[in-house]
Protein backbone atom coordinates (compact mmCIF):
# COMPACT_ATOMS: atom_id res chain seq x y z
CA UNK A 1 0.00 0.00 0.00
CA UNK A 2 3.15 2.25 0.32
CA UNK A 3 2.73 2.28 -3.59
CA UNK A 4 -0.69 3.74 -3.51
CA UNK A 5 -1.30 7.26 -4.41
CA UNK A 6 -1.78 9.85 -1.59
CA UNK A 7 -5.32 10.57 -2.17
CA UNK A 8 -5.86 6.36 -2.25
CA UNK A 9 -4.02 6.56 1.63
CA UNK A 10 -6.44 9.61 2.49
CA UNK A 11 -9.63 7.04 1.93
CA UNK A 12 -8.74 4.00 2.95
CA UNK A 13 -7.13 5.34 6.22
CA UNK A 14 -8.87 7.78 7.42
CA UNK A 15 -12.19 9.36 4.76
CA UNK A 16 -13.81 6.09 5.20
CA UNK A 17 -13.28 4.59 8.52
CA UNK A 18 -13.80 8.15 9.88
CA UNK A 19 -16.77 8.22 7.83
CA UNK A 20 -18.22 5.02 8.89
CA UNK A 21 -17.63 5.83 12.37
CA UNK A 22 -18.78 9.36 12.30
CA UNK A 23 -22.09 7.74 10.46
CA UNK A 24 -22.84 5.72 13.22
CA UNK A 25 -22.05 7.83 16.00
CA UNK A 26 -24.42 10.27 14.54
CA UNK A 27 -27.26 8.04 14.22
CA UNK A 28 -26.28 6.72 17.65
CA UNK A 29 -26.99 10.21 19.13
CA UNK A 30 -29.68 11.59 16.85
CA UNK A 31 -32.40 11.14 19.25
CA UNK A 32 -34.14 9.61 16.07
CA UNK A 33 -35.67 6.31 17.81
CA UNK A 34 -35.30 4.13 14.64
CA UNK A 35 -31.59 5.33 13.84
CA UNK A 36 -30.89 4.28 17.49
CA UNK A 37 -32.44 0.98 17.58
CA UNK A 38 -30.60 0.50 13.84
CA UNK A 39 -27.49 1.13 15.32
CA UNK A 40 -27.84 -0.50 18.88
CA UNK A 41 -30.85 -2.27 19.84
CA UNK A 42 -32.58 -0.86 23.24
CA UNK A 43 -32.64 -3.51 26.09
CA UNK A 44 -35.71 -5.46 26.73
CA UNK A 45 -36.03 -5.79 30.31
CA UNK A 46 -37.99 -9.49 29.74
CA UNK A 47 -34.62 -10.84 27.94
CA UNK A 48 -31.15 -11.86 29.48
CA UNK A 49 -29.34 -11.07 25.84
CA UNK A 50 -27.80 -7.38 25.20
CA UNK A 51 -29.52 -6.22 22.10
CA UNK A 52 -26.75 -4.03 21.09
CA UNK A 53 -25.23 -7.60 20.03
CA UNK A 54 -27.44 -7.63 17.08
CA UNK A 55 -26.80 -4.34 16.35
CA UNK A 56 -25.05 -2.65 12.95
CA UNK A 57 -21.85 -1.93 15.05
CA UNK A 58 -21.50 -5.06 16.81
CA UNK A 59 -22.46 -6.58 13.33
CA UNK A 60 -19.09 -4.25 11.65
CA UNK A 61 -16.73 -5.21 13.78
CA UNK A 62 -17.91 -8.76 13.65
CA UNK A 63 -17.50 -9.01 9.81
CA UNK A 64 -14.12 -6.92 9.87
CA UNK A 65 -13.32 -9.83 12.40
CA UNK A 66 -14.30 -12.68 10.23
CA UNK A 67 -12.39 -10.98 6.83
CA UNK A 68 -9.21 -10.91 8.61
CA UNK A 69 -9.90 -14.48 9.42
CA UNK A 70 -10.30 -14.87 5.75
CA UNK A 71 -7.13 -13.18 5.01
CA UNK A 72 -5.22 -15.70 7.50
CA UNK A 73 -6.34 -18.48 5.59
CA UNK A 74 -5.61 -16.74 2.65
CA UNK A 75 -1.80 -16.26 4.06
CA UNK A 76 -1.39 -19.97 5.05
CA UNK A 77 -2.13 -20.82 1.71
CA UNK A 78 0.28 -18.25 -0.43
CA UNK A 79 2.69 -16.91 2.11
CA UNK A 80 6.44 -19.41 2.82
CA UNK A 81 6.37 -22.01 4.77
CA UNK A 82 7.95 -20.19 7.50
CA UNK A 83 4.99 -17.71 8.20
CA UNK A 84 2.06 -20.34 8.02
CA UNK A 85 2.32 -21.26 11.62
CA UNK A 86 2.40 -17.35 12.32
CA UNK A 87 -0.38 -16.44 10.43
CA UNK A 88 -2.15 -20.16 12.10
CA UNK A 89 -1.62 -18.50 15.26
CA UNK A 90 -3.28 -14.86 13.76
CA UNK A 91 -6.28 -16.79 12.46
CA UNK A 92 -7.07 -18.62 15.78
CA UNK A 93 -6.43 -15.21 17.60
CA UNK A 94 -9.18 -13.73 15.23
CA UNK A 95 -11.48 -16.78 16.18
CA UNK A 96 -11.23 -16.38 19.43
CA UNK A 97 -12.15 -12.42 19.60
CA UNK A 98 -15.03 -13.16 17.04
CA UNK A 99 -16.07 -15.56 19.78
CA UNK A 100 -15.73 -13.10 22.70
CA UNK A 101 -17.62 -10.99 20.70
CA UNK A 102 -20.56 -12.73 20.66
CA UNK A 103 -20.23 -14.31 23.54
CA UNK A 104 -19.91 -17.47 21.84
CA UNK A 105 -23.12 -17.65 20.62
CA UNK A 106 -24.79 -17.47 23.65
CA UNK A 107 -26.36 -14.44 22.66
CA UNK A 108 -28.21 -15.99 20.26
CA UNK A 109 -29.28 -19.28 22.34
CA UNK A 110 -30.53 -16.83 25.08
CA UNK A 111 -32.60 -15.33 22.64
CA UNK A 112 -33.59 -17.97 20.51
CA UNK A 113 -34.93 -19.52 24.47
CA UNK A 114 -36.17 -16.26 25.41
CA UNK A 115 -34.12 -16.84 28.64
CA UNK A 116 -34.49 -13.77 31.58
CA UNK A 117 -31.56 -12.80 33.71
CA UNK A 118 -32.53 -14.76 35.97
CA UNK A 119 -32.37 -17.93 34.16
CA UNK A 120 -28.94 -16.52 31.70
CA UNK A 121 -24.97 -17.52 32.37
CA UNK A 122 -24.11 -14.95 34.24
CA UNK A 123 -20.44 -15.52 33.12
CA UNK A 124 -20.35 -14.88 29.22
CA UNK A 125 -17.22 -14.63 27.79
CA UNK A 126 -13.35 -13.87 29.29
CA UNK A 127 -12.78 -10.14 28.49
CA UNK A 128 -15.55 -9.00 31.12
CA UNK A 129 -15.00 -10.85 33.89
CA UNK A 130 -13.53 -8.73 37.02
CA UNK A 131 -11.28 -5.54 35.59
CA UNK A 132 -9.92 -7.89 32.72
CA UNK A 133 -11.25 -5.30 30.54
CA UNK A 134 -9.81 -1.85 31.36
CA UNK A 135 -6.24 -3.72 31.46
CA UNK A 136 -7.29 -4.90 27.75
CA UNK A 137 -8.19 -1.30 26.86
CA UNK A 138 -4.35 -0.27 28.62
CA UNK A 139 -2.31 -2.95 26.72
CA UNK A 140 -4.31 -1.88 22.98
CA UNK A 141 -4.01 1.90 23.87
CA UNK A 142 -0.18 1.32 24.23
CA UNK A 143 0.05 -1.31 21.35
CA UNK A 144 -1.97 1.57 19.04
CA UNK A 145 0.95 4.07 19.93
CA UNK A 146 3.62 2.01 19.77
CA UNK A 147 2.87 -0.21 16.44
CA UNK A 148 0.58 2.42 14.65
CA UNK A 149 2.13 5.83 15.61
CA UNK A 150 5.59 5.47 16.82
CA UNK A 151 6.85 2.62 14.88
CA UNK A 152 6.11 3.75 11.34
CA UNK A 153 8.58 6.79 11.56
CA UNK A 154 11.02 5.56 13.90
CA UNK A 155 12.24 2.30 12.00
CA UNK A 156 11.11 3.68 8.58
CA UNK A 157 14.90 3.26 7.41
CA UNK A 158 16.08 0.09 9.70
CA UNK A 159 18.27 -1.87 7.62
CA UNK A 160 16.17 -5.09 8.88
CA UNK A 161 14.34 -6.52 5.64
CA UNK A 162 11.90 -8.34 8.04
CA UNK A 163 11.21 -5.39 10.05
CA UNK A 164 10.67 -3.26 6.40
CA UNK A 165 8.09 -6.43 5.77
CA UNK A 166 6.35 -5.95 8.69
CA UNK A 167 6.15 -2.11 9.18
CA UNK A 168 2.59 -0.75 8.91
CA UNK A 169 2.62 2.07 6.88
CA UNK A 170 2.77 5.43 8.56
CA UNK A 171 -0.96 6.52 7.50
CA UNK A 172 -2.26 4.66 10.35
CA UNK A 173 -0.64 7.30 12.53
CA UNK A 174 -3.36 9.34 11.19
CA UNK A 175 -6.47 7.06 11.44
CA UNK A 176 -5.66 6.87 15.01
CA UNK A 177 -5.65 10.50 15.82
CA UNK A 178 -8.98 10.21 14.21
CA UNK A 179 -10.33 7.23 16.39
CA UNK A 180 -9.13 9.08 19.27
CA UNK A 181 -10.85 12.58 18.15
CA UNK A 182 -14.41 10.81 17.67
CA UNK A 183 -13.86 8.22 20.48
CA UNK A 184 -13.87 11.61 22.61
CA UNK A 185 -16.49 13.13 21.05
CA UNK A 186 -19.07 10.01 21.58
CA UNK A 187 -18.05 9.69 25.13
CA UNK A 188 -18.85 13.73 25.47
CA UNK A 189 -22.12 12.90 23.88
CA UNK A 190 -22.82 10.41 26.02
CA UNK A 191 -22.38 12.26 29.19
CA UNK A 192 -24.21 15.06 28.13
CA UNK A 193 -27.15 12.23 27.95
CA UNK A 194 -27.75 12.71 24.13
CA UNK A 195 -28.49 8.69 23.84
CA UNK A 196 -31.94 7.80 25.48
CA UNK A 197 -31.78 4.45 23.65
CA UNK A 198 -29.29 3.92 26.65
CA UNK A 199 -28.34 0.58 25.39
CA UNK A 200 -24.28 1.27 24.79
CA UNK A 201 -24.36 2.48 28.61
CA UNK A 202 -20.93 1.85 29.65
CA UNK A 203 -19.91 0.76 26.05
CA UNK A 204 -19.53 4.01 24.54
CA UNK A 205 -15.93 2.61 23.12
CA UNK A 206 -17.47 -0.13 20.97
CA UNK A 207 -17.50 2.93 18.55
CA UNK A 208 -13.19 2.70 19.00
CA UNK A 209 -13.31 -1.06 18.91
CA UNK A 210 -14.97 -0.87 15.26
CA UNK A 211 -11.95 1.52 13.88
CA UNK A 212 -9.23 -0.69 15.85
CA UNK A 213 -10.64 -4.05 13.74
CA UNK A 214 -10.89 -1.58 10.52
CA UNK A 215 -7.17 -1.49 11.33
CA UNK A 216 -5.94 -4.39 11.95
CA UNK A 217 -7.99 -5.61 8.87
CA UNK A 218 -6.06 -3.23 6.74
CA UNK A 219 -3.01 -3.61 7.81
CA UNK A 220 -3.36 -7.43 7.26
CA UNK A 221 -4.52 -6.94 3.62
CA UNK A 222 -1.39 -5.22 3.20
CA UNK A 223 0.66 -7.41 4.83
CA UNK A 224 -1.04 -10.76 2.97
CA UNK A 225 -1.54 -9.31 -0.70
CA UNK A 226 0.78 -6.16 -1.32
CA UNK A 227 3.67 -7.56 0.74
CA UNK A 228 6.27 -10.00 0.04
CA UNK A 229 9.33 -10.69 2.44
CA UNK A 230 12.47 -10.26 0.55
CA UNK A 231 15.80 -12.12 2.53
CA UNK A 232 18.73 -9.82 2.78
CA UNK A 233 21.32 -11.05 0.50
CA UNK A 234 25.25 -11.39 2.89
């Protein structure tokens, strides 16, 4: 993607994921009932299941989820032998987050059943149990500096072919700064109680999660179709 023009960068990294996100955050906060419930189903008090599961953002991030699974299988089929078992280990990581998402499926049993909370597993997936969360949301806000922001410009001319393989390319920088701007701006929202619908409550950064997939989705495109590792020759 380094060979792409500058106005091809300008969409892919930051027009339309800002777009996307700015779309939804919109309709999110519109006080527009139907936009809401569109966006992020509303609660109903006579179900155990989180309706904002079945939602059009939990529904983005779960396909941008399932295409970079794609893209791993794509990888251990066309990349050397020496990156399958890295780009195995990828593809199960992507499984496994797909599967946290939806709370492996349990989601959809409860509401096939029509279970209450009463009756639900209280315990649904691994990322929300105890403070397991905010140390997730730590470790990705310094992995989004550090890979996305910082890395890009500070080994830009290291000598290391496999690090030049691996780099992402410095646009992300800017489709962070992005993420971060509306990430801040849907949290502001949120406080100043602009979202009746009510049913993000305490999930205001599943609007971030959505451009964070949109990334790592990218970057593995690159990585899988416009990349190939080139061994230093002694």
């Amino acid at each position: 993607m380094n060979s792409m023009s500058r106005h091809t960068n300008l969409i892919l990294f930051f027009v339309f994921p800002m777009t996307v996100s700015a779309m939804l955050i919109s309709m999110y906060f519109s006080g527009i009932d139907v936009l809401q419930q569109i966006v992020s189903p509303m609660r109903r008090e006579d179900l155990a299941v989180a309706m904002r599961e079945f939602g059009l953002l939990e529904n983005l991030q779960n396909f941008y989820l399932l295409a970079i699974f794609i893209m791993c299988c794509c990888a251990i089929r066309r990349k050397a032998k020496w990156e399958r078992k890295a780009w195995v280990a990828v593809a199960a990581l992507a499984v496994f987050v797909f599967l946290e998402e939806i709370d492996y499926g349990l989601n959809f049993y409860d509401l096939l059943k029509k279970k209450t909370l009463h009756d639900a597993d209280q315990v649904r997936n691994i990322h929300n149990v105890g403070d397991l969360n905010k140390k997730i949301k730590i470790a990705v806000d310094l992995m989004l500096v550090s890979v996305f922001m910082i890395a890009p410009f500070v080994l830009s001319r290291s000598a290391s072919a496999f690090i030049q393989y691996v780099l992402p390319n410095r646009w992300f920088a800017l489709t962070v700064l992005g993420m971060a701007l509306l990430s801040s701006l849907a949290h502001k929202l949120d406080d100043a109680g602009l979202a009746p619908n009510g049913s993000l409550e305490n999930n205001i950064t599943e609007f971030r999660e959505l451009t964070i997939y949109y990334m790592w989705m990218l970057y593995i495109y690159e990585l899988v179709f416009r990349r190939r590792y080139v061994a230093q020759v002694p």
